[in-house]
PDB file of N, CA and C in Angstrom:
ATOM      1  N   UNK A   1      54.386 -23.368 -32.233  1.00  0.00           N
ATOM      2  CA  UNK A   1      53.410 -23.167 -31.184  1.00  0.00           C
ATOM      3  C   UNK A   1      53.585 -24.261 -30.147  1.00  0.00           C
ATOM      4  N   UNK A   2      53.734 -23.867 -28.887  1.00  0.00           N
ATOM      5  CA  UNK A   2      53.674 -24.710 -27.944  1.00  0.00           C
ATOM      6  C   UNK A   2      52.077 -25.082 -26.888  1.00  0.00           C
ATOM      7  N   UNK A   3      51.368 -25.692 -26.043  1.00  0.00           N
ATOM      8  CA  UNK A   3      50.628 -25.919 -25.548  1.00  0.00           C
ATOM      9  C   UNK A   3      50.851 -26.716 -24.499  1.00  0.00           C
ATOM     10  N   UNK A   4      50.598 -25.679 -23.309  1.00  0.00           N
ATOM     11  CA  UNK A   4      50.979 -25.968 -21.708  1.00  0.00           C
ATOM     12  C   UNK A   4      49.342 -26.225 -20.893  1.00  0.00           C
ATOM     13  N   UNK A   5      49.613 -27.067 -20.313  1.00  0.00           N
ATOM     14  CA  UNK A   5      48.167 -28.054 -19.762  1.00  0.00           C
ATOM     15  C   UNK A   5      48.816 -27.433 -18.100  1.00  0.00           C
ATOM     16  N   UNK A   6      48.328 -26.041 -17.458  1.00  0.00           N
ATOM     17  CA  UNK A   6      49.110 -25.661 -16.331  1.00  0.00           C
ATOM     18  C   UNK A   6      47.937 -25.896 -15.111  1.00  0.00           C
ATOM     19  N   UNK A   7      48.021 -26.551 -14.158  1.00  0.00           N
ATOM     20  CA  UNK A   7      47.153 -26.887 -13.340  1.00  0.00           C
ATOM     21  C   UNK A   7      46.774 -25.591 -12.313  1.00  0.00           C
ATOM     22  N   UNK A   8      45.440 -25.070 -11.959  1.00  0.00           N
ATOM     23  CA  UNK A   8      45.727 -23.926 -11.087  1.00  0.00           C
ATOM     24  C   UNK A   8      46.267 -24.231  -9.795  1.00  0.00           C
ATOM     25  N   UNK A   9      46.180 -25.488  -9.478  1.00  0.00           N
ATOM     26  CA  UNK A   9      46.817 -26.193  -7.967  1.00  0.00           C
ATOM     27  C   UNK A   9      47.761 -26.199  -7.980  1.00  0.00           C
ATOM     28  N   UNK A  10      48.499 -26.205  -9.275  1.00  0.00           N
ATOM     29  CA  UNK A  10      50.155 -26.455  -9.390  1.00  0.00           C
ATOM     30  C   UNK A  10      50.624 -25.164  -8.788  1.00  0.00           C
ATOM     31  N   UNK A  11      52.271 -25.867  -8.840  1.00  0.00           N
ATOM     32  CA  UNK A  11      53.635 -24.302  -8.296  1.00  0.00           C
ATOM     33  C   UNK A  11      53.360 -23.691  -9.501  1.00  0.00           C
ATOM     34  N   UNK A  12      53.368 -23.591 -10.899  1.00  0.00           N
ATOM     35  CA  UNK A  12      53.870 -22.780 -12.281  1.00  0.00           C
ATOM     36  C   UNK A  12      52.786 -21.830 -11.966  1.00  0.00           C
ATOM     37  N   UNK A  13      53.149 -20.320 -12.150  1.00  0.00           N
ATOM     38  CA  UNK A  13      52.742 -19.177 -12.855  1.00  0.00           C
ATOM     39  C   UNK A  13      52.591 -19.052 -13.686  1.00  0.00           C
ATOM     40  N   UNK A  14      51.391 -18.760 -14.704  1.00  0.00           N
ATOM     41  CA  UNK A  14      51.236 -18.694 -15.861  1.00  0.00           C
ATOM     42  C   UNK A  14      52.011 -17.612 -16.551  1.00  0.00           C
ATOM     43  N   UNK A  15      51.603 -16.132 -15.874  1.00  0.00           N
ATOM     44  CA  UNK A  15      52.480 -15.168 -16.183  1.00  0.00           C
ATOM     45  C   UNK A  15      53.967 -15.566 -16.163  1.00  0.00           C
ATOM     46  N   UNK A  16      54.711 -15.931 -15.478  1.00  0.00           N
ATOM     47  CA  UNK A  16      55.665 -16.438 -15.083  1.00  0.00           C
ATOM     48  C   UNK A  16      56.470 -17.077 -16.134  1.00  0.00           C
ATOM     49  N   UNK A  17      55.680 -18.095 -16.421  1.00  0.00           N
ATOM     50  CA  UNK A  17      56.105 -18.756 -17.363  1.00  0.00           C
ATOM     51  C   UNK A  17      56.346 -18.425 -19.527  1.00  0.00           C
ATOM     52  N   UNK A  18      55.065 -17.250 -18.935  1.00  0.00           N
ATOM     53  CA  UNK A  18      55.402 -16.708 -20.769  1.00  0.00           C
ATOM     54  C   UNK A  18      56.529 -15.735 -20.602  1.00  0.00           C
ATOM     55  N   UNK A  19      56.647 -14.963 -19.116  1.00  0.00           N
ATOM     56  CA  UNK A  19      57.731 -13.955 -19.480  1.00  0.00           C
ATOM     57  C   UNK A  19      58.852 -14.536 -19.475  1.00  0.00           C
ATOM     58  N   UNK A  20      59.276 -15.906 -18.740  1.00  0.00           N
ATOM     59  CA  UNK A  20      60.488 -16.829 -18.948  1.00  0.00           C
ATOM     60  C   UNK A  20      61.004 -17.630 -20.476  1.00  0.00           C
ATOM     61  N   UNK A  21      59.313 -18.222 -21.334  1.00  0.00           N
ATOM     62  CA  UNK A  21      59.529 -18.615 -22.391  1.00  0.00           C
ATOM     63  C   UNK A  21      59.865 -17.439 -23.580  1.00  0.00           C
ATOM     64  N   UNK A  22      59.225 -15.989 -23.314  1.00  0.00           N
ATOM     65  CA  UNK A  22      59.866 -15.023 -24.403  1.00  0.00           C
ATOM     66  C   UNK A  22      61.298 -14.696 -24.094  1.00  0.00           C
ATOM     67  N   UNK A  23      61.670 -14.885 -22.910  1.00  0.00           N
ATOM     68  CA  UNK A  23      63.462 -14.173 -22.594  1.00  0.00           C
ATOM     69  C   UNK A  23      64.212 -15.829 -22.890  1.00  0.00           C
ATOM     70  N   UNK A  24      64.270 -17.010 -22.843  1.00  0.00           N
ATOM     71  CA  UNK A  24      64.605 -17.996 -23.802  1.00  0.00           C
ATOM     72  C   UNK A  24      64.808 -18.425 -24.855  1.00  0.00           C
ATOM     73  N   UNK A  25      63.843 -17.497 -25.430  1.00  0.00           N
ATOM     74  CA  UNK A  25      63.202 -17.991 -27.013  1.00  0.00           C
ATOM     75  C   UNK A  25      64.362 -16.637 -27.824  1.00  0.00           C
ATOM     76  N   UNK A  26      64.267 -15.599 -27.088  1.00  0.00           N
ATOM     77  CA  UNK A  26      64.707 -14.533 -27.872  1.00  0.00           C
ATOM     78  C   UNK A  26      66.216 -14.509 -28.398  1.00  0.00           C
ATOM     79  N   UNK A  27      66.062 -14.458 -29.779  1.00  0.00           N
ATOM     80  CA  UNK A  27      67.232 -14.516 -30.339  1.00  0.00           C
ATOM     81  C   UNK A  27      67.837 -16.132 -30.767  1.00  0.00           C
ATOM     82  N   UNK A  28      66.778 -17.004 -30.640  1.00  0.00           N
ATOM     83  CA  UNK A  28      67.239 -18.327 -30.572  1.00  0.00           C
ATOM     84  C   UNK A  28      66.173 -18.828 -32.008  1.00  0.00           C
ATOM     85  N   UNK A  29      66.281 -20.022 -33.244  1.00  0.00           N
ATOM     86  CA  UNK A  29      65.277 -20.532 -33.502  1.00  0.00           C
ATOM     87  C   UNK A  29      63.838 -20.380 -33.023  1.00  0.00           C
ATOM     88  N   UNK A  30      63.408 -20.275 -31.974  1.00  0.00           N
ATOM     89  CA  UNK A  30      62.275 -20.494 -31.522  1.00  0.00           C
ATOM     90  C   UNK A  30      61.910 -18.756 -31.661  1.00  0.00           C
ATOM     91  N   UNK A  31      62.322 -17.897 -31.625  1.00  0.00           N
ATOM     92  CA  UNK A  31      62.361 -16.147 -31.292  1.00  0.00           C
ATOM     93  C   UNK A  31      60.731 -16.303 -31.914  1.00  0.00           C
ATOM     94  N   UNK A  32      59.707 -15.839 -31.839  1.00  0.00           N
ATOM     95  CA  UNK A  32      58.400 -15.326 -32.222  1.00  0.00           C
ATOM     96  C   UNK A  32      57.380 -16.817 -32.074  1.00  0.00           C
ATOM     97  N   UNK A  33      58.062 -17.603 -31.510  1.00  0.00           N
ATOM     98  CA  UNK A  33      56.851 -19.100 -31.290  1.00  0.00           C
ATOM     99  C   UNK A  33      55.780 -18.735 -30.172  1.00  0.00           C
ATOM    100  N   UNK A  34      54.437 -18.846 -30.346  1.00  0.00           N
ATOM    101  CA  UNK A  34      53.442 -18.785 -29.540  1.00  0.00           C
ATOM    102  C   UNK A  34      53.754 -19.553 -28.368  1.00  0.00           C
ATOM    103  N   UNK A  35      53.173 -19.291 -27.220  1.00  0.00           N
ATOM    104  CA  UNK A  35      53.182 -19.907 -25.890  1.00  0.00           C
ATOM    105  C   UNK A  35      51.861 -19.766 -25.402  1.00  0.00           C
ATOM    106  N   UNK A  36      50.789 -21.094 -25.695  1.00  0.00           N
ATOM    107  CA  UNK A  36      49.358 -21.068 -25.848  1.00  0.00           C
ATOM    108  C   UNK A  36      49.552 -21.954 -23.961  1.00  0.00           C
ATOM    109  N   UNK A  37      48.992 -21.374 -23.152  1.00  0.00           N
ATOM    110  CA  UNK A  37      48.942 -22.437 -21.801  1.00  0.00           C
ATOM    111  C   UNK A  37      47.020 -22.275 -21.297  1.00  0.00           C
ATOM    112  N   UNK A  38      46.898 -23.482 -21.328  1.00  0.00           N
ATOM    113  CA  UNK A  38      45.581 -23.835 -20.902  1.00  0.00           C
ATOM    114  C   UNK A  38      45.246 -24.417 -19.829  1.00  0.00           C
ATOM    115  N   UNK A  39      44.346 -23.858 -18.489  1.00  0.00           N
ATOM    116  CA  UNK A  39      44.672 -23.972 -17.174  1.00  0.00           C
ATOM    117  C   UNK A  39      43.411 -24.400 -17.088  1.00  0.00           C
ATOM    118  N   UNK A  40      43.985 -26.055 -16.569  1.00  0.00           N
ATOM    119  CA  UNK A  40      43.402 -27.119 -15.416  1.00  0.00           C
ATOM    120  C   UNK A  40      42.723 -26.550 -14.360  1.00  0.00           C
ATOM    121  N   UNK A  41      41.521 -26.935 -14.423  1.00  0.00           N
ATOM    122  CA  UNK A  41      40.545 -26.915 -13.246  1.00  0.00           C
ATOM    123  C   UNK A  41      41.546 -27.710 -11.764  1.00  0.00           C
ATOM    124  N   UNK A  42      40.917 -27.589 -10.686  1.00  0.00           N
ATOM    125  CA  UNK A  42      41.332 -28.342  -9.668  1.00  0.00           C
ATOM    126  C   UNK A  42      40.103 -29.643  -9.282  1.00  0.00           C
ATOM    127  N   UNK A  43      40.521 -30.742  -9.072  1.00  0.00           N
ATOM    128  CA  UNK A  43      39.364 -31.689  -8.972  1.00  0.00           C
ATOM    129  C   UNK A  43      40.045 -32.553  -7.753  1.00  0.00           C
ATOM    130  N   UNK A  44      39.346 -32.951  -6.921  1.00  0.00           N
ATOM    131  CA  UNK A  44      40.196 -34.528  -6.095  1.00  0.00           C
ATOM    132  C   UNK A  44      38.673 -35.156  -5.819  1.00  0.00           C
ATOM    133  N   UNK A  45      39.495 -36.567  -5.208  1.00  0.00           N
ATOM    134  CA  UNK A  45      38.616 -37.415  -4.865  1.00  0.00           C
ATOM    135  C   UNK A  45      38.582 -37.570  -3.173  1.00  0.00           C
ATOM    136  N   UNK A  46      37.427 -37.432  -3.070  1.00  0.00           N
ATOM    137  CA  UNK A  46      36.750 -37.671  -1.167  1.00  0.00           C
ATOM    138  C   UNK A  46      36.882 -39.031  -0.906  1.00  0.00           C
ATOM    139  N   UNK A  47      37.842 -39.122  -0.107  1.00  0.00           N
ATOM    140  CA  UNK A  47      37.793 -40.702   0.357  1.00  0.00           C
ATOM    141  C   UNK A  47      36.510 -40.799   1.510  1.00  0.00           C
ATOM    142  N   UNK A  48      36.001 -39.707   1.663  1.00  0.00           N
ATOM    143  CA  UNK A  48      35.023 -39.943   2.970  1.00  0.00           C
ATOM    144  C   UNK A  48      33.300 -40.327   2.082  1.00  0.00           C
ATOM    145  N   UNK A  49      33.223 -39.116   1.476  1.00  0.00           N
ATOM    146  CA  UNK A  49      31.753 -39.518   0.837  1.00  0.00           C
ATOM    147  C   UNK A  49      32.428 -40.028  -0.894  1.00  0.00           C
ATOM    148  N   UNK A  50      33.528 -40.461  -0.908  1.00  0.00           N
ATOM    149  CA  UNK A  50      33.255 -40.957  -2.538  1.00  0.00           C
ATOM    150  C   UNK A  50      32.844 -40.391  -3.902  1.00  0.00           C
ATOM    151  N   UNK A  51      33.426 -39.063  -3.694  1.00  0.00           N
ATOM    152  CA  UNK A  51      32.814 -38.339  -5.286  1.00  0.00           C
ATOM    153  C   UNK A  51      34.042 -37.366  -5.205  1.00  0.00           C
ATOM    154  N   UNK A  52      34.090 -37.582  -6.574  1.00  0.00           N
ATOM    155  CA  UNK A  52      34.900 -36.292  -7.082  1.00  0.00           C
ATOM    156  C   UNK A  52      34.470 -34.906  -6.743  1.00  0.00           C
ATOM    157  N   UNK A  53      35.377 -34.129  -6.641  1.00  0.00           N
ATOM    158  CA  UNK A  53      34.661 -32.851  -5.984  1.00  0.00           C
ATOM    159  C   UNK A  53      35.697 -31.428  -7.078  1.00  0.00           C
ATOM    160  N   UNK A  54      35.223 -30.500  -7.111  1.00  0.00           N
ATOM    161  CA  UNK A  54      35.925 -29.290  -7.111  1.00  0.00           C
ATOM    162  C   UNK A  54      36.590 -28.807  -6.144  1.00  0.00           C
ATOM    163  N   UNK A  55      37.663 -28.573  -6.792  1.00  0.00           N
ATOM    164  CA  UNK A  55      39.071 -27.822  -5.633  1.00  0.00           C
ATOM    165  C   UNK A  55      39.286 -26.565  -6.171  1.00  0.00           C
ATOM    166  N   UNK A  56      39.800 -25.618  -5.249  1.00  0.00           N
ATOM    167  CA  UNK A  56      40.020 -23.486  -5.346  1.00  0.00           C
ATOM    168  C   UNK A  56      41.605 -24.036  -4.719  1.00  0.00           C
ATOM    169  N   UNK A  57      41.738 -24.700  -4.013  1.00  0.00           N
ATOM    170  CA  UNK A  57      43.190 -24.801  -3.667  1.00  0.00           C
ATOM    171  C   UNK A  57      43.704 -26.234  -2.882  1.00  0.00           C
ATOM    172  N   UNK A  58      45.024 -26.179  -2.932  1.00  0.00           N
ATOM    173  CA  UNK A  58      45.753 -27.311  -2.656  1.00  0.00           C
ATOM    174  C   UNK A  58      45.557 -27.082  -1.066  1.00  0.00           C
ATOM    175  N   UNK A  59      44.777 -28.726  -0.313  1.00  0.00           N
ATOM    176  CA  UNK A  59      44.896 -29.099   0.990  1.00  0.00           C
ATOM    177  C   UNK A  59      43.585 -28.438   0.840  1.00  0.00           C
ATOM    178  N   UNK A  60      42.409 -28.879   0.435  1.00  0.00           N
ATOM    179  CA  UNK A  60      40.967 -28.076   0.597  1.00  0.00           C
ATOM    180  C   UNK A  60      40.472 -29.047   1.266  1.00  0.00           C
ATOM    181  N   UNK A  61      39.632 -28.728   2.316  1.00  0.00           N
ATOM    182  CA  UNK A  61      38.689 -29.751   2.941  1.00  0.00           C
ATOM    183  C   UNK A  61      37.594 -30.413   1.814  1.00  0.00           C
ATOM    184  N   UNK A  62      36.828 -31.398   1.738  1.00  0.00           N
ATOM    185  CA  UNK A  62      35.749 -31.446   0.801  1.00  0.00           C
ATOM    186  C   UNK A  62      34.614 -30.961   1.040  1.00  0.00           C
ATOM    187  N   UNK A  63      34.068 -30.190  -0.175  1.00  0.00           N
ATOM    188  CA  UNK A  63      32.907 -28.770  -0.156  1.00  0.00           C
ATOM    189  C   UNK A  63      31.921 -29.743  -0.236  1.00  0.00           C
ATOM    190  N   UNK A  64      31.735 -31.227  -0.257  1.00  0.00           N
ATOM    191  CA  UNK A  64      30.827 -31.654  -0.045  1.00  0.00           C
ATOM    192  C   UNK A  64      30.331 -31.777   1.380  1.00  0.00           C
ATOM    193  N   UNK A  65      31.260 -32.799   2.054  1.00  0.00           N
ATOM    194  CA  UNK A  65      31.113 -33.187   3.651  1.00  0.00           C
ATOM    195  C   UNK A  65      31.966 -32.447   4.219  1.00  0.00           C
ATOM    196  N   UNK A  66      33.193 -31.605   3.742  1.00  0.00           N
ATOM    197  CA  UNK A  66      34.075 -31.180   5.034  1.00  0.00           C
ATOM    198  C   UNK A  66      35.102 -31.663   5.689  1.00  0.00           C
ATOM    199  N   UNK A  67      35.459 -33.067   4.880  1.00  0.00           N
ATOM    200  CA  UNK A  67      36.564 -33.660   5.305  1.00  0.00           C
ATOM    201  C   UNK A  67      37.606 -33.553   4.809  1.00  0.00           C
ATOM    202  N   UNK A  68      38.881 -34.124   5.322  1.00  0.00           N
ATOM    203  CA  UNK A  68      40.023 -33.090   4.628  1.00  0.00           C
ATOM    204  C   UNK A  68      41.233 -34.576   3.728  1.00  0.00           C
ATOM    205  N   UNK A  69      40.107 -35.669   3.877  1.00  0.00           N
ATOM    206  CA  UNK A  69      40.561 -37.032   2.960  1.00  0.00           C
ATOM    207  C   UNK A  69      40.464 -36.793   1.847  1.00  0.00           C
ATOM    208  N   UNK A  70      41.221 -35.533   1.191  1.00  0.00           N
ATOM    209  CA  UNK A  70      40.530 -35.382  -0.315  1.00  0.00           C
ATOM    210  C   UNK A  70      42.374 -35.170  -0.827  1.00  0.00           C
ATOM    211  N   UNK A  71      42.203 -36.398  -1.705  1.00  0.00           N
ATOM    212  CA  UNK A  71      43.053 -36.610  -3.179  1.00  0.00           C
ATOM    213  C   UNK A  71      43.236 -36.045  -4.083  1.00  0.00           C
ATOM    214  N   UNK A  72      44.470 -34.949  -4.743  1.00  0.00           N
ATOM    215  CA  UNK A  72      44.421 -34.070  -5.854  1.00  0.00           C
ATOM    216  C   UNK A  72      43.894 -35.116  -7.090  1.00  0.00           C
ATOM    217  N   UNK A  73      43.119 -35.343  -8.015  1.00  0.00           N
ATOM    218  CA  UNK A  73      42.910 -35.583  -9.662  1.00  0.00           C
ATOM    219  C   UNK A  73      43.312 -34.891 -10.002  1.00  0.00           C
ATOM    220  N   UNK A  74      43.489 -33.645 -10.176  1.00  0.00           N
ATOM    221  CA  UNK A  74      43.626 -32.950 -11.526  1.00  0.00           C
ATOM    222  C   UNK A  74      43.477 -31.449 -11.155  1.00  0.00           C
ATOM    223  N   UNK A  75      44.205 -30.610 -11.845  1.00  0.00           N
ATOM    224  CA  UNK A  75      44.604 -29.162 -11.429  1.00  0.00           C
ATOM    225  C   UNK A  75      46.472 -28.842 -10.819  1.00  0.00           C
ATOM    226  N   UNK A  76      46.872 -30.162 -10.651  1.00  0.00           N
ATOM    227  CA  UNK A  76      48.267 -29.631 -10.098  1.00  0.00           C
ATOM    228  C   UNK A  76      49.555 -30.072 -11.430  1.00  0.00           C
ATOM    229  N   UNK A  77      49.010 -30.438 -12.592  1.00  0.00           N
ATOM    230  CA  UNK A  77      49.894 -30.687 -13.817  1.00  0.00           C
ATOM    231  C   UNK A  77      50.362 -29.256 -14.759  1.00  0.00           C
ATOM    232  N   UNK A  78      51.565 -29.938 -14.759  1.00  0.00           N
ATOM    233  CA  UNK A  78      52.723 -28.935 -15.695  1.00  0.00           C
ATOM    234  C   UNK A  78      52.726 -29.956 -17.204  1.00  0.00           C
ATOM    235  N   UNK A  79      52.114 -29.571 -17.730  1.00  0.00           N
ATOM    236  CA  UNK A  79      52.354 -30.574 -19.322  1.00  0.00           C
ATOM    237  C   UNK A  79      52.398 -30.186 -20.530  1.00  0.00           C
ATOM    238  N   UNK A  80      53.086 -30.566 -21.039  1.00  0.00           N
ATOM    239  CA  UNK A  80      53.169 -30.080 -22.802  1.00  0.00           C
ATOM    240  C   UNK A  80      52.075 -31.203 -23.232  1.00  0.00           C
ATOM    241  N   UNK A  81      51.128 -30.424 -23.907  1.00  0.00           N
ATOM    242  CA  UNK A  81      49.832 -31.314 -24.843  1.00  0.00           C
ATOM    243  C   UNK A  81      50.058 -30.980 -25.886  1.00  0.00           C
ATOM    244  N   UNK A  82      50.995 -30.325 -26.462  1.00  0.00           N
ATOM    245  CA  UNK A  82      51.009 -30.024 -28.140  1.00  0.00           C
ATOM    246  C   UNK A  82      51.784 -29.675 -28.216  1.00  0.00           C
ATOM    247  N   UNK A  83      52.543 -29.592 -29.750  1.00  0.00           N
ATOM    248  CA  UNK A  83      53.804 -28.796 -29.746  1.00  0.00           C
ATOM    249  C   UNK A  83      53.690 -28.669 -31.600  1.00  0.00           C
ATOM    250  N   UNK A  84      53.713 -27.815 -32.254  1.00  0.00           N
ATOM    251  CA  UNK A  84      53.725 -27.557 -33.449  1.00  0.00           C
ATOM    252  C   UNK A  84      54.954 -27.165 -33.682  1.00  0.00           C
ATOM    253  N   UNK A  85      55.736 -27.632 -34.879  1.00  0.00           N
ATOM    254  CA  UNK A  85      56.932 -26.785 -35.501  1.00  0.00           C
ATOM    255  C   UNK A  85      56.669 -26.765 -37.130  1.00  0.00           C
ATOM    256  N   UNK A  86      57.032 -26.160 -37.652  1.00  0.00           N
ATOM    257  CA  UNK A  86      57.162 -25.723 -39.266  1.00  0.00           C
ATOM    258  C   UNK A  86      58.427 -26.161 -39.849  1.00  0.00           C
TER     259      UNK A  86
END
């Protein structure tokens, strides 16, 4: 079993990515391994009013004040958080 930490801000397709990991896997050791991907919220930080905010997409103004000084945190990561083998 694998476990993908996929940011919704990020480039990766989720779809994308399981129909790439089953045509890899097939016929190889890995042939029938789960592909579990768990998708990251989008978050940045407002350099104008100072709070973390919720993000829908990359280059968002902040839904607090409206300014567009806002820092990705979190939502644009590609990561393996787990990986099980037998």
């Amino acid at each position: 079993m694998l476990r993908l930490a996929v940011g919704v801000l990020g480039q990766a397709e989720p779809a994308a990515l399981r129909f790439c990991f089953e045509a890899v896997t097939r016929g190889t050791i890995a042939d029938g391994a789960r592909l579990e991907i768990e998708q990251v919220l989008g978050e940045g930080w407002c350099f104008s009013c100072h709070r973390s905010v919720p993000l829908c997409e990359r280059f968002a103004v902040c839904p607090v004040c409206g300014d567009s000084q806002v820092r990705i945190t979190a939502g644009g990561e590609l990561r393996l958080s787990e990986l099980e083998v037998e």
